[in-house]
PDB file of N, CA and C in Angstrom:
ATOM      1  N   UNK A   1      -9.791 147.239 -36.307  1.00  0.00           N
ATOM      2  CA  UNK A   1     -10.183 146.296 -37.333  1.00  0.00           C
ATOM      3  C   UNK A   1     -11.678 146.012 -37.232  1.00  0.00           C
ATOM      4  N   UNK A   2     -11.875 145.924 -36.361  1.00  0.00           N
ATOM      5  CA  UNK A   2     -13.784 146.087 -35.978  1.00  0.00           C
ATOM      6  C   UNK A   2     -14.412 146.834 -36.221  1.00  0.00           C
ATOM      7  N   UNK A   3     -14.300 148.185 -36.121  1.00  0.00           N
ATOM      8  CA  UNK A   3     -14.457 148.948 -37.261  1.00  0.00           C
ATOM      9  C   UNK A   3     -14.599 149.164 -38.168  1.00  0.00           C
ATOM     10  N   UNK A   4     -13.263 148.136 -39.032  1.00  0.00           N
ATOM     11  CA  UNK A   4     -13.187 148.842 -40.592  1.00  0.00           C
ATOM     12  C   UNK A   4     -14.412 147.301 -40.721  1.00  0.00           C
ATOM     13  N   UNK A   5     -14.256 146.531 -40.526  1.00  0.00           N
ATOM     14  CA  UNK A   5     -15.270 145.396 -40.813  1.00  0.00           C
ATOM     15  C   UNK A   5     -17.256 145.576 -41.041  1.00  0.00           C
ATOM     16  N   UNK A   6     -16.940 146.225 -39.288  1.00  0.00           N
ATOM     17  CA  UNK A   6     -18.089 146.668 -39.407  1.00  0.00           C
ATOM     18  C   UNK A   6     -18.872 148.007 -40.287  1.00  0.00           C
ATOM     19  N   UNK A   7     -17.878 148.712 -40.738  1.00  0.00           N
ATOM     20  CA  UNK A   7     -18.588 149.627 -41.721  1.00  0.00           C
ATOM     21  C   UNK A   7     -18.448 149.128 -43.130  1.00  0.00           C
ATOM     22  N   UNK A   8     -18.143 147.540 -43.268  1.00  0.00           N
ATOM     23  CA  UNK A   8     -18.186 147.021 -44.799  1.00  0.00           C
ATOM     24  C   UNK A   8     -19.564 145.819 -44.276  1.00  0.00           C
ATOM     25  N   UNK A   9     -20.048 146.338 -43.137  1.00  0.00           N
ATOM     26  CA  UNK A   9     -21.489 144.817 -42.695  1.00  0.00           C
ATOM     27  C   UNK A   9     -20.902 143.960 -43.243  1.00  0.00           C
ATOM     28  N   UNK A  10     -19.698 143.335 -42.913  1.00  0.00           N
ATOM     29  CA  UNK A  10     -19.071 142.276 -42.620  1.00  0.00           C
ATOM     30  C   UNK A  10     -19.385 141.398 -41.397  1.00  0.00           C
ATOM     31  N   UNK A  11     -20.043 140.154 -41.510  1.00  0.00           N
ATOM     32  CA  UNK A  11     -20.006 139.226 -40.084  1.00  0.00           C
ATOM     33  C   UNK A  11     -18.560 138.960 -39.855  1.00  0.00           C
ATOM     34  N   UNK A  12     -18.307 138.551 -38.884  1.00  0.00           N
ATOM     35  CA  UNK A  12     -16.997 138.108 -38.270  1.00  0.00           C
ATOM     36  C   UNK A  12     -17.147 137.834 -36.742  1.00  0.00           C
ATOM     37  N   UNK A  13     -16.029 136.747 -36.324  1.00  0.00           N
ATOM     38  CA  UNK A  13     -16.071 136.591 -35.089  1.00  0.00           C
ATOM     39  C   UNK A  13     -14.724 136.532 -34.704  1.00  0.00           C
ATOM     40  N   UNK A  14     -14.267 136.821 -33.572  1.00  0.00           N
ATOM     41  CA  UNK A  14     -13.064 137.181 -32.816  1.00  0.00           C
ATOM     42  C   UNK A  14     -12.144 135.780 -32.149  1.00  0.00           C
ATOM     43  N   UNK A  15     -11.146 136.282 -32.115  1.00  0.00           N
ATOM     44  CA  UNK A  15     -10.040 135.250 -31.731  1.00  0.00           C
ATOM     45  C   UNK A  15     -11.049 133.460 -31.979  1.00  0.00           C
ATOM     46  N   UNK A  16     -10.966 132.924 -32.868  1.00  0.00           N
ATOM     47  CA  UNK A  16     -11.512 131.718 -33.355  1.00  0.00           C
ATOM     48  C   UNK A  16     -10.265 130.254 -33.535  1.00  0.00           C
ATOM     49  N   UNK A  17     -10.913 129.694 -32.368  1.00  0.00           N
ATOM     50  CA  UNK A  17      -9.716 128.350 -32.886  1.00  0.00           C
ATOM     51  C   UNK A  17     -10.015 127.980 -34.415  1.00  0.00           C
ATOM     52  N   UNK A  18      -8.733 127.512 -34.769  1.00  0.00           N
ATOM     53  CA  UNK A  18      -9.161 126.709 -36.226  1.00  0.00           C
ATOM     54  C   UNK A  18      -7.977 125.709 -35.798  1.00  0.00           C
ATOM     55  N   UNK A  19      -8.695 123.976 -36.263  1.00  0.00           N
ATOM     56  CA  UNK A  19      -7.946 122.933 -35.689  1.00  0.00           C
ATOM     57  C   UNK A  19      -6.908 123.040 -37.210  1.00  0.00           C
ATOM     58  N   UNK A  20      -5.697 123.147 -36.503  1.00  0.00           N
ATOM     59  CA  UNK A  20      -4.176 122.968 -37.305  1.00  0.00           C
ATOM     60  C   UNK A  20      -3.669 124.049 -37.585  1.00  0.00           C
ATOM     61  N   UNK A  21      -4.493 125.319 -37.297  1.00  0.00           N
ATOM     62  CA  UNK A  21      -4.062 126.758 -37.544  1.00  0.00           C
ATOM     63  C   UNK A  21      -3.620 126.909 -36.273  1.00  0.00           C
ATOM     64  N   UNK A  22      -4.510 126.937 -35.454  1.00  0.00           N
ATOM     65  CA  UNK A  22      -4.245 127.869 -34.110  1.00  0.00           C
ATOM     66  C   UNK A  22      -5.264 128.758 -34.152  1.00  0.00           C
ATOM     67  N   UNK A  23      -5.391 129.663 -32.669  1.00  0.00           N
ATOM     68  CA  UNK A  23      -6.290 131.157 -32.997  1.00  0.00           C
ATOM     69  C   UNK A  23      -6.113 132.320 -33.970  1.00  0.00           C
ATOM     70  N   UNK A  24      -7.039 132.498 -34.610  1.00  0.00           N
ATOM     71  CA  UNK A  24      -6.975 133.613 -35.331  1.00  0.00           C
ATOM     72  C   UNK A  24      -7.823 134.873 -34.860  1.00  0.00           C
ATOM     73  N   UNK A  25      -7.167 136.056 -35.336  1.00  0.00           N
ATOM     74  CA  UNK A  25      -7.684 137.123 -34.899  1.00  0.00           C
ATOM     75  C   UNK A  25      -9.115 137.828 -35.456  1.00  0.00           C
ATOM     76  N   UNK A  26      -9.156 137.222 -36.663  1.00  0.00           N
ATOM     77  CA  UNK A  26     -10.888 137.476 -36.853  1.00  0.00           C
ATOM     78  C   UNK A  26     -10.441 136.642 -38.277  1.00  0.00           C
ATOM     79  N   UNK A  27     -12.822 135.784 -37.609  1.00  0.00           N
ATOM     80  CA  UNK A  27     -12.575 135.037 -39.107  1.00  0.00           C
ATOM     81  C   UNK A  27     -13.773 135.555 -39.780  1.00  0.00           C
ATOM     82  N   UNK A  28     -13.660 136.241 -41.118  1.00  0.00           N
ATOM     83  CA  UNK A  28     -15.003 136.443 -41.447  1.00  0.00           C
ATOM     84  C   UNK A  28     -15.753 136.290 -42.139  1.00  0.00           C
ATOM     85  N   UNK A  29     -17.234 136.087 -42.165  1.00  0.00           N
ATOM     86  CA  UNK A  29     -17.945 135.492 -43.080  1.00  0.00           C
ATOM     87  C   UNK A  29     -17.781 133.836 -43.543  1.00  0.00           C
ATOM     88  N   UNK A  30     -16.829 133.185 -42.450  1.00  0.00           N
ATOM     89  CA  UNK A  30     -16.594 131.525 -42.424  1.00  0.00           C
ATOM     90  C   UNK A  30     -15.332 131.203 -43.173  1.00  0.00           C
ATOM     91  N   UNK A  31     -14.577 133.049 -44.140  1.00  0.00           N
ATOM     92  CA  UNK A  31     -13.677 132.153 -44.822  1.00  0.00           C
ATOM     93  C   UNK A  31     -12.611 132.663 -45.017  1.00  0.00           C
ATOM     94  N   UNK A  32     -12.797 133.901 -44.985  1.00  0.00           N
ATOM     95  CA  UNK A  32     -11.347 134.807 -44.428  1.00  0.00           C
ATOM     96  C   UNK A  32     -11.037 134.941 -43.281  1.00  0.00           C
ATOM     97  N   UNK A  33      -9.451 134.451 -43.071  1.00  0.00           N
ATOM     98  CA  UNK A  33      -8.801 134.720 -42.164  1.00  0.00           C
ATOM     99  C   UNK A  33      -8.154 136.548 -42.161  1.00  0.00           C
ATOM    100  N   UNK A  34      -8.368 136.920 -41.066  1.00  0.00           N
ATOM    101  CA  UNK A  34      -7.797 138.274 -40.902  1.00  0.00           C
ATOM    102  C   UNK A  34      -6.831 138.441 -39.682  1.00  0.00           C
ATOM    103  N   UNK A  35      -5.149 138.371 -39.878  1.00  0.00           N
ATOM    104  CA  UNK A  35      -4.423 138.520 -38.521  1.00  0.00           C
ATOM    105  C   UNK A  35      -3.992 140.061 -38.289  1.00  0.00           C
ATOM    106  N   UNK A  36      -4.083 139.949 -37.736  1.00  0.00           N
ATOM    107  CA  UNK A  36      -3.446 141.696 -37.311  1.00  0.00           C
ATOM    108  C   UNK A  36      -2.023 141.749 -36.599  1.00  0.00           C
ATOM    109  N   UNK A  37      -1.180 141.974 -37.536  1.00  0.00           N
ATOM    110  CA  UNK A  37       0.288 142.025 -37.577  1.00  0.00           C
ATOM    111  C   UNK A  37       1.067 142.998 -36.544  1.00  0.00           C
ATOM    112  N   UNK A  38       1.894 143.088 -36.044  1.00  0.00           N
ATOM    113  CA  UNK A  38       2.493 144.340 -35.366  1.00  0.00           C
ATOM    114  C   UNK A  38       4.374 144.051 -35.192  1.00  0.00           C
ATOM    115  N   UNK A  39       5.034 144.615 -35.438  1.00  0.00           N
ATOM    116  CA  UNK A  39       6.425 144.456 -35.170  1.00  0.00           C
ATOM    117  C   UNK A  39       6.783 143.651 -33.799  1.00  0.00           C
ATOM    118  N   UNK A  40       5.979 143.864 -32.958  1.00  0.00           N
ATOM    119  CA  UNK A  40       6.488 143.121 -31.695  1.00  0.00           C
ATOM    120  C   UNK A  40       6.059 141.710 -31.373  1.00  0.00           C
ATOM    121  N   UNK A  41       5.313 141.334 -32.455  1.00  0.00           N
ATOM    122  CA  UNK A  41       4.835 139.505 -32.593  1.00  0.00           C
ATOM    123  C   UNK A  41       5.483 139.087 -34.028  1.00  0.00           C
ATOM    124  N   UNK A  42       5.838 139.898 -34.735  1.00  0.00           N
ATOM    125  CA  UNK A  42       6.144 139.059 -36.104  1.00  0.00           C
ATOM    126  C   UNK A  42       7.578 139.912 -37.029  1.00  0.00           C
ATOM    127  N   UNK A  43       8.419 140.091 -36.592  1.00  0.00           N
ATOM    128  CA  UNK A  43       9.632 141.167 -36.852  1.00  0.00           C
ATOM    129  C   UNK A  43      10.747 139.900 -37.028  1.00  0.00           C
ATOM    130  N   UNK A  44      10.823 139.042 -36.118  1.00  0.00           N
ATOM    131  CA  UNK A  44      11.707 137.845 -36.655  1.00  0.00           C
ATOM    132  C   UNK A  44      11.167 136.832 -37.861  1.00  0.00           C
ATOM    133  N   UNK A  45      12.510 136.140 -38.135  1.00  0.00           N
ATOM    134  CA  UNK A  45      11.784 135.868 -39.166  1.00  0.00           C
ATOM    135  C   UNK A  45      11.534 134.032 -38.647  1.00  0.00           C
ATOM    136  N   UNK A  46      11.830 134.005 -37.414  1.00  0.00           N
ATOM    137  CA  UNK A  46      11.564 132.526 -36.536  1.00  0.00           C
ATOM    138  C   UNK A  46       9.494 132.985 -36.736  1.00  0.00           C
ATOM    139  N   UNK A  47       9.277 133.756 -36.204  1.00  0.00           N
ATOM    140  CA  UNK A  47       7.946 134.610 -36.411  1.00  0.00           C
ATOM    141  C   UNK A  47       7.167 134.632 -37.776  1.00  0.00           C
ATOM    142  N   UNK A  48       8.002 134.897 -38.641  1.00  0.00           N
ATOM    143  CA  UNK A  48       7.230 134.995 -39.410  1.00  0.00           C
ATOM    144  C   UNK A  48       7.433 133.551 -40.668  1.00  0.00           C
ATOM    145  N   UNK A  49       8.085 133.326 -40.108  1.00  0.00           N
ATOM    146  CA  UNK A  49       8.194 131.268 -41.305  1.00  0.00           C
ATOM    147  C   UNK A  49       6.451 131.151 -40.417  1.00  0.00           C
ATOM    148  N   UNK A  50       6.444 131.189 -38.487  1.00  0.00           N
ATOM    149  CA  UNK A  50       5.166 130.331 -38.105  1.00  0.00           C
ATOM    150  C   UNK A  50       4.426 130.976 -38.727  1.00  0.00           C
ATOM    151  N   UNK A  51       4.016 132.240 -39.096  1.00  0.00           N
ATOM    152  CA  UNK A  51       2.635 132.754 -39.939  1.00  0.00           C
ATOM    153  C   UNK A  51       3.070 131.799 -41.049  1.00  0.00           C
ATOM    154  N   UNK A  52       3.845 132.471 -41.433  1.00  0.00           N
ATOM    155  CA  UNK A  52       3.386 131.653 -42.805  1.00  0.00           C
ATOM    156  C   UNK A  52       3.274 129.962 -43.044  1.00  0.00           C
ATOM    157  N   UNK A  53       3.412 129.303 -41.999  1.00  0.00           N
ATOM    158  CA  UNK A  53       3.028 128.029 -42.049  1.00  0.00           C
ATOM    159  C   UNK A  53       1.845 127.980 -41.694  1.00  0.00           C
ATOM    160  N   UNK A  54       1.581 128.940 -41.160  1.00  0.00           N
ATOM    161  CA  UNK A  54      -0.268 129.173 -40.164  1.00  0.00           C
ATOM    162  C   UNK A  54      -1.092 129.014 -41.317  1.00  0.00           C
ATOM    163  N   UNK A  55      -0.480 129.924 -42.112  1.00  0.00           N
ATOM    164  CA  UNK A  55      -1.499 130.554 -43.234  1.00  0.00           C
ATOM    165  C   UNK A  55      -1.490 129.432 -44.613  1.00  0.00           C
ATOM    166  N   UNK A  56      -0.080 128.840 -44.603  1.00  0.00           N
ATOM    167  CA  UNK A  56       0.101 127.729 -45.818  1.00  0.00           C
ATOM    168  C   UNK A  56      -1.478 126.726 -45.099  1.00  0.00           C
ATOM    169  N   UNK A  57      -1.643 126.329 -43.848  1.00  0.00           N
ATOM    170  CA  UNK A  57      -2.297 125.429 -42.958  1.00  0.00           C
ATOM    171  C   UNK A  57      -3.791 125.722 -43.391  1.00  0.00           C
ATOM    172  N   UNK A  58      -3.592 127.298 -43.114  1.00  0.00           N
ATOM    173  CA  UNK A  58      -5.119 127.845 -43.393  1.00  0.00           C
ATOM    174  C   UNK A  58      -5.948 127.434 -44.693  1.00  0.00           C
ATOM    175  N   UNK A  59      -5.260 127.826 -46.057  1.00  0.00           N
ATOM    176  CA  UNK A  59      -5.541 127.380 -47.235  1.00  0.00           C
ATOM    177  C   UNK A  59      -5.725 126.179 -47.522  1.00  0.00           C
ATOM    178  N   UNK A  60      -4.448 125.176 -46.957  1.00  0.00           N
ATOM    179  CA  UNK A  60      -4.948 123.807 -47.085  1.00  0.00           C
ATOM    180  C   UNK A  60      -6.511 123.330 -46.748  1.00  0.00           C
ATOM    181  N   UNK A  61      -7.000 124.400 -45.593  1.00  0.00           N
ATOM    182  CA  UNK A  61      -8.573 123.804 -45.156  1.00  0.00           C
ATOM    183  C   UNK A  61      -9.100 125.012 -46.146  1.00  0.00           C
ATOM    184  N   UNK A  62      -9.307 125.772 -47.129  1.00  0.00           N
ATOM    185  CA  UNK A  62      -9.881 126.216 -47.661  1.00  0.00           C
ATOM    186  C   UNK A  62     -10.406 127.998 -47.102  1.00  0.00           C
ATOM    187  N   UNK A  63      -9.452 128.115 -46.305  1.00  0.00           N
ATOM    188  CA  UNK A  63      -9.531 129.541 -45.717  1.00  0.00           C
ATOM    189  C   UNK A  63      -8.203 130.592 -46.667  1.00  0.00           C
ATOM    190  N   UNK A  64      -8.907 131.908 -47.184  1.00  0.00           N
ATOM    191  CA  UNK A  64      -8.216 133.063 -47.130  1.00  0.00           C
ATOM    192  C   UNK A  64      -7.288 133.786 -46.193  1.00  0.00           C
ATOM    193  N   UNK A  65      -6.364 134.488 -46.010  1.00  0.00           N
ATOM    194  CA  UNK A  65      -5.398 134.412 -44.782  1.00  0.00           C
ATOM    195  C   UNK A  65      -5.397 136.454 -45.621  1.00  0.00           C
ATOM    196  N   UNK A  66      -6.020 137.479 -45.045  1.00  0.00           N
ATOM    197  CA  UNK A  66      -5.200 138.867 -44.939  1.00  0.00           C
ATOM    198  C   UNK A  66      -4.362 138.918 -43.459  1.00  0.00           C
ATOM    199  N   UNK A  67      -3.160 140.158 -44.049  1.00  0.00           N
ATOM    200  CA  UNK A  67      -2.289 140.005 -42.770  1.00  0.00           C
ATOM    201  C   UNK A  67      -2.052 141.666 -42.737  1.00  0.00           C
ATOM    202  N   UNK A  68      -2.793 142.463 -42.107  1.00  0.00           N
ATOM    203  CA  UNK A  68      -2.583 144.144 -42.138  1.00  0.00           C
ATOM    204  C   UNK A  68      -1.556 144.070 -41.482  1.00  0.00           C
ATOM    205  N   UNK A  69      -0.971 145.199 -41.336  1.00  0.00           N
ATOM    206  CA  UNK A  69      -0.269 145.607 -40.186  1.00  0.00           C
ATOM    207  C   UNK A  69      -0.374 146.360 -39.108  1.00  0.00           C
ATOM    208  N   UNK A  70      -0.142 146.335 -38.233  1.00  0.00           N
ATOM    209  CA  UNK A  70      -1.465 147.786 -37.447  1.00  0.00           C
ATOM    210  C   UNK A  70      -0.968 148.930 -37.399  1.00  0.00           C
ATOM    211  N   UNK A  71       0.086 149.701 -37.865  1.00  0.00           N
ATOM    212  CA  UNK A  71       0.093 150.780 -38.411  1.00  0.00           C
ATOM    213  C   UNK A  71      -0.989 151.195 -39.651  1.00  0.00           C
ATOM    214  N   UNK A  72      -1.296 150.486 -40.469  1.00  0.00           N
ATOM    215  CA  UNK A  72      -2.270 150.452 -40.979  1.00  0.00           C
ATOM    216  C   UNK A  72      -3.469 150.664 -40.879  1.00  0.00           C
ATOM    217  N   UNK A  73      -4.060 149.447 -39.633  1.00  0.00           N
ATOM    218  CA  UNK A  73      -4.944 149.985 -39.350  1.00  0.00           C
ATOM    219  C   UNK A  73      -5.237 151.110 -38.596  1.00  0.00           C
ATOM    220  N   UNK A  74      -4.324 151.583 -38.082  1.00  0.00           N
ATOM    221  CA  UNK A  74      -4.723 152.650 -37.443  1.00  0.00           C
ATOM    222  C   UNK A  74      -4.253 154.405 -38.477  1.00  0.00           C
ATOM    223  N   UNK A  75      -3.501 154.014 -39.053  1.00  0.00           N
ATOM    224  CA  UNK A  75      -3.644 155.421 -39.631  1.00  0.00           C
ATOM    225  C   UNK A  75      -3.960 155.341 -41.131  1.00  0.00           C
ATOM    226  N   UNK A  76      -4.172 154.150 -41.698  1.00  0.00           N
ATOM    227  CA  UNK A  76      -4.450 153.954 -42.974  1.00  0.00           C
ATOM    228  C   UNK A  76      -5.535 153.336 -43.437  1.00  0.00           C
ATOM    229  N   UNK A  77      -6.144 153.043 -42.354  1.00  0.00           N
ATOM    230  CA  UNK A  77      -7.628 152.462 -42.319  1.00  0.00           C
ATOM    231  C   UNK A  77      -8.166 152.385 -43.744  1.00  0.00           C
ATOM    232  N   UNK A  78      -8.413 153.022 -44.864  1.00  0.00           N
ATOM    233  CA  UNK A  78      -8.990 152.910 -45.977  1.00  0.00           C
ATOM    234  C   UNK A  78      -8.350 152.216 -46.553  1.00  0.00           C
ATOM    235  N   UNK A  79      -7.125 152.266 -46.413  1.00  0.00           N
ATOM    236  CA  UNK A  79      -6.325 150.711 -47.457  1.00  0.00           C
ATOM    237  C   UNK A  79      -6.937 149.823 -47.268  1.00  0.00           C
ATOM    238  N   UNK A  80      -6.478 149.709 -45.340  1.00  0.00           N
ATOM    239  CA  UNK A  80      -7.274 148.315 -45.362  1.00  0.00           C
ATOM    240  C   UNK A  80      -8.990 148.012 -45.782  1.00  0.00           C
ATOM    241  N   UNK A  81      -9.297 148.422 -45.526  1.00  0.00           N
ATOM    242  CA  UNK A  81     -11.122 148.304 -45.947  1.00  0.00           C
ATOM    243  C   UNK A  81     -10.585 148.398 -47.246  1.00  0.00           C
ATOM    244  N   UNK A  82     -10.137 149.059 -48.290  1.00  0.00           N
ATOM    245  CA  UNK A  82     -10.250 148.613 -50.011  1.00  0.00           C
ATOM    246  C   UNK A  82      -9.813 147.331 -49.982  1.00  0.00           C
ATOM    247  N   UNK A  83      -8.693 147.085 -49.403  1.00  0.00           N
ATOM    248  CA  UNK A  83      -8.575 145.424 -49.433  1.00  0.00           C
ATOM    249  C   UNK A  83      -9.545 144.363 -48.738  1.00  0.00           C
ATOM    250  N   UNK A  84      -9.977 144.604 -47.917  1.00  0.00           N
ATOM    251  CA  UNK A  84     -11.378 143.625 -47.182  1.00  0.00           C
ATOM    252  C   UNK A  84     -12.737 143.615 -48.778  1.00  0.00           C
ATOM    253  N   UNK A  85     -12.881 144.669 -49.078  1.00  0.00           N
ATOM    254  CA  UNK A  85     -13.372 145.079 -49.936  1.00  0.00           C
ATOM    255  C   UNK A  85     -13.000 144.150 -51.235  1.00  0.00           C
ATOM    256  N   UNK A  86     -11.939 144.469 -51.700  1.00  0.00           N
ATOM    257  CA  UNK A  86     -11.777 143.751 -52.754  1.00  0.00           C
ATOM    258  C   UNK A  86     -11.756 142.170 -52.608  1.00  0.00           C
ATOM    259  N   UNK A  87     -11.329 141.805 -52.059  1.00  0.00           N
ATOM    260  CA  UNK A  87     -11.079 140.415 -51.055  1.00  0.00           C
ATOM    261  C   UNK A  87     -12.639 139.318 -50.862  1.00  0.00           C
ATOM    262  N   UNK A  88     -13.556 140.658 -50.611  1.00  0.00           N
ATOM    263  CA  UNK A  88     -14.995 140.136 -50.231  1.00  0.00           C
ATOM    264  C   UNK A  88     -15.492 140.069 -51.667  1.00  0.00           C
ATOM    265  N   UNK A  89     -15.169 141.194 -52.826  1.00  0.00           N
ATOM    266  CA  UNK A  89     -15.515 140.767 -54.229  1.00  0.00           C
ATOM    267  C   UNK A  89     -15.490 139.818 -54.559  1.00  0.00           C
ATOM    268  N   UNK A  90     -14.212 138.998 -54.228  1.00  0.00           N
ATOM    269  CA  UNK A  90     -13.995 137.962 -55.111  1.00  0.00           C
ATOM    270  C   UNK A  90     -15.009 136.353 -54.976  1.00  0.00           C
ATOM    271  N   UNK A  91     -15.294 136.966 -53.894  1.00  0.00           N
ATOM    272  CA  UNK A  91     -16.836 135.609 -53.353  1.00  0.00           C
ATOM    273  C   UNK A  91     -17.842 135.854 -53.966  1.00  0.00           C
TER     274      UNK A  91
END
């Protein structure tokens, strides 16, 4: 994911508290949230209600929430960057 960030000269910073979220896995440019998903943290769905309360939490303070998956990033890498991409358009 550092990678695909850094070849869009995206700022970002790594694992970032946010008070009522929790840590996130990169926040960038101050306003997207970016988690990086994998079957072995988020496959239940006890797991995945907490994202999505993370992320309902996130918006309430005015943060964007992407959620790749890391199959993705690792063999689909250009999806993800069109979506960082499009995502960063909309600012």
């Amino acid at each position: 994911m550092r990678l695909i960030l850094r070849s869009l000269g995206c700022s970002f910073e790594v694992q970032v508290p946010i008070e009522g979220v929790g840590r996130v896995d990169f926040l960038v440019e101050g306003w997207l949230i970016i988690e990086c998903d994998s079957r072995e943290h988020h496959s239940s769905w006890d797991e995945q209600r907490r994202d999505r309360r993370r992320d309902q939490a996130a918006a309430s303070l005015g943060y964007a929430t992407y959620r790749p998956i890391a199959e993705d990033i690792m063999w689909r890498p250009e999806l993800v960057r069109a979506a960082v991409f499009g995502l960063r358009s909309t600012r």
